[in-house]
Protein backbone atom coordinates (compact mmCIF):
# COMPACT_ATOMS: atom_id res chain seq x y z
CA UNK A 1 92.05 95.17 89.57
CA UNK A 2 93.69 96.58 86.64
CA UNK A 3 93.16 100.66 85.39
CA UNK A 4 91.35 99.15 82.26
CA UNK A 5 88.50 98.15 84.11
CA UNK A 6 88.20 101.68 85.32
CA UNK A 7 86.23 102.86 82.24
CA UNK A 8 83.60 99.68 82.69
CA UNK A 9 83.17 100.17 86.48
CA UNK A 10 82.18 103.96 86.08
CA UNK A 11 79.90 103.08 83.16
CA UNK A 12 78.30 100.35 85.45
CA UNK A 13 77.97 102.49 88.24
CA UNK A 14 76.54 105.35 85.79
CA UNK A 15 73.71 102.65 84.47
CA UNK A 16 72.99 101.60 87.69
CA UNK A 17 72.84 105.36 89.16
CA UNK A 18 70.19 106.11 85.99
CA UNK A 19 68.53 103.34 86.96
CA UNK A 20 68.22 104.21 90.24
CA UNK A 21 66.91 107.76 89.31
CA UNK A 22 64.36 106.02 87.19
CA UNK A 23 63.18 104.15 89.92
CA UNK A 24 62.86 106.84 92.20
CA UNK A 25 61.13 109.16 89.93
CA UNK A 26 58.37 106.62 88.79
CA UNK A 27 57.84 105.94 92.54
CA UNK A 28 57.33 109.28 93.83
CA UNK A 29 54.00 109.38 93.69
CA UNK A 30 53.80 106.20 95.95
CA UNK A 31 54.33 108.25 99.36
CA UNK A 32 51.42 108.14 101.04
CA UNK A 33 50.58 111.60 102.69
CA UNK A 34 48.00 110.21 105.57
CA UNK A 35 50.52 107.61 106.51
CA UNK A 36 53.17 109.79 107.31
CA UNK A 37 51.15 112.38 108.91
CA UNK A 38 51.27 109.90 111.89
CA UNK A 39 54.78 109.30 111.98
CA UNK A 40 57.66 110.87 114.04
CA UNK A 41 59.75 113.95 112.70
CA UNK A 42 62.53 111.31 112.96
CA UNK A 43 60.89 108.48 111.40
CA UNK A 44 59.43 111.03 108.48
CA UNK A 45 63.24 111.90 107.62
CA UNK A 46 64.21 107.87 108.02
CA UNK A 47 61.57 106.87 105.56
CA UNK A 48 61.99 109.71 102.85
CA UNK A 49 65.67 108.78 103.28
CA UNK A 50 64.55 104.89 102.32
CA UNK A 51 63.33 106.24 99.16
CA UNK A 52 65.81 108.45 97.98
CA UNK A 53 68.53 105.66 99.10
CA UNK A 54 66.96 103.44 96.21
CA UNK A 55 69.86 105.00 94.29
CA UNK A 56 72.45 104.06 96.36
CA UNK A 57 71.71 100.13 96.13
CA UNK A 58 73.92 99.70 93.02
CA UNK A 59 77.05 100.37 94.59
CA UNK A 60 76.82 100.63 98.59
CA UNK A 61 74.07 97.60 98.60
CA UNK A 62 70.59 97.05 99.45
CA UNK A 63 70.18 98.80 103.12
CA UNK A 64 73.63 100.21 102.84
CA UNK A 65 75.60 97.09 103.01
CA UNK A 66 78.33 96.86 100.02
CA UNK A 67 78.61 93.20 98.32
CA UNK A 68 81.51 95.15 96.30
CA UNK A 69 85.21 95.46 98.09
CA UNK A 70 85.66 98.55 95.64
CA UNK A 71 82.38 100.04 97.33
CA UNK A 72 81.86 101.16 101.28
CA UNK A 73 79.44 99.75 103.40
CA UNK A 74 77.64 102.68 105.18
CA UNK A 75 75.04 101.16 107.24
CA UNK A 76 75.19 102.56 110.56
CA UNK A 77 77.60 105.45 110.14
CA UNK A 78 77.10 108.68 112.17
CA UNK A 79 74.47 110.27 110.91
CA UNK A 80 77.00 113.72 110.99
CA UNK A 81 79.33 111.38 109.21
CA UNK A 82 77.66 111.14 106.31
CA UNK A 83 76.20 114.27 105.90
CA UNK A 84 79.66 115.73 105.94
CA UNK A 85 80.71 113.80 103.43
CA UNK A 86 77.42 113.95 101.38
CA UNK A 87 78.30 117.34 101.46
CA UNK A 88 82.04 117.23 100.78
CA UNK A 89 81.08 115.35 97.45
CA UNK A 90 78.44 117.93 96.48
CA UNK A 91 80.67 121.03 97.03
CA UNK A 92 83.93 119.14 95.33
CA UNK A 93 86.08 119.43 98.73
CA UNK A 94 85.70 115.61 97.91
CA UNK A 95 86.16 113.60 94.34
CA UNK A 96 84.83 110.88 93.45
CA UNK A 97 83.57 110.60 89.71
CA UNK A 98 80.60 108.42 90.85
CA UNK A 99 79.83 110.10 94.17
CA UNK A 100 80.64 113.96 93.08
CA UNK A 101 78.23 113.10 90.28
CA UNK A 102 75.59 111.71 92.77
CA UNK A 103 75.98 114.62 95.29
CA UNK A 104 75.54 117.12 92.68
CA UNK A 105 72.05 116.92 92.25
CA UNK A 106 71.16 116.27 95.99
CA UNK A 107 69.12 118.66 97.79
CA UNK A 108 70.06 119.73 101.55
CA UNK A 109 66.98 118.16 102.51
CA UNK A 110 67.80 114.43 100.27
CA UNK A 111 71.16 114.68 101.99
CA UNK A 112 69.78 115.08 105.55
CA UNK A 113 67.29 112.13 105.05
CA UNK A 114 69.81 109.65 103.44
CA UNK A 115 72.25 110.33 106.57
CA UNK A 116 69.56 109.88 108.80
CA UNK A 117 68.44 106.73 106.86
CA UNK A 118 71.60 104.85 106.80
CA UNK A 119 72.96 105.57 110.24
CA UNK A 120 69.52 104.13 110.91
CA UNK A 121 70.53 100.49 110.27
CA UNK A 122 72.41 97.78 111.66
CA UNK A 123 76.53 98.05 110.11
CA UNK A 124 77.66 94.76 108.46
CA UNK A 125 79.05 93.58 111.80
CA UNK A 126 76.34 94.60 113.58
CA UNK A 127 73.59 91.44 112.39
């Protein structure tokens, strides 16, 4: 892939991300508070972790398994794993236009439920 498709991947990945925001913030009001009250401490942080991951489709693919070369997969990753490097993105000790950008405006508690989410699932060689 050449450097001039640079510009067009970030400004597909930057639709998709405000997409993805969209999504989640029109959906936020779909968590069911009775539901979860029955759930495990565990399985809370798993399914809060589904939600916020509906951000993450665009690039790392639905349930965390890339489509894209250019994109990891990151289904079924250490769950310390990620959160390092959820956390490595939000402080800058890691660049990635896309990713720092994404990190940014996680919370401690959104980055502790999306590593808990996808090291969760299967990995892509794991089906």
């Amino acid at each position: 892939m050449t450097s001039n498709n640079l510009p067009w991947r970030l400004l597909k990945g930057a639709l998709l991300l405000s997409a993805g925001w969209a999504l989640m913030a029109c959906s936020d009001s779909e968590s069911g508070g009775s539901a979860q009250a029955s759930l495990s401490p565990e399985q809370q942080r798993i399914d809060e972790g589904k939600r916020v991951a509906r951000m993450c489709v665009g690039c790392h693919g639905p349930e965390g398994v890339s489509r894209v070369a250019s994109y990891p997969s990151i289904a079924g990753l250490s769950q310390e794993y990620l959160e390092e490097q959820l956390y490595a993105f939000r402080s800058g000790e890691r660049d990635n236009p896309m990713m720092s950008s994404v990190a940014r405006n996680l919370s401690d508690e959104a980055i502790d439920s999306l590593s808990h989410y996808f090291a969760s699932l299967p990995g892509a060689g794991d089906e």
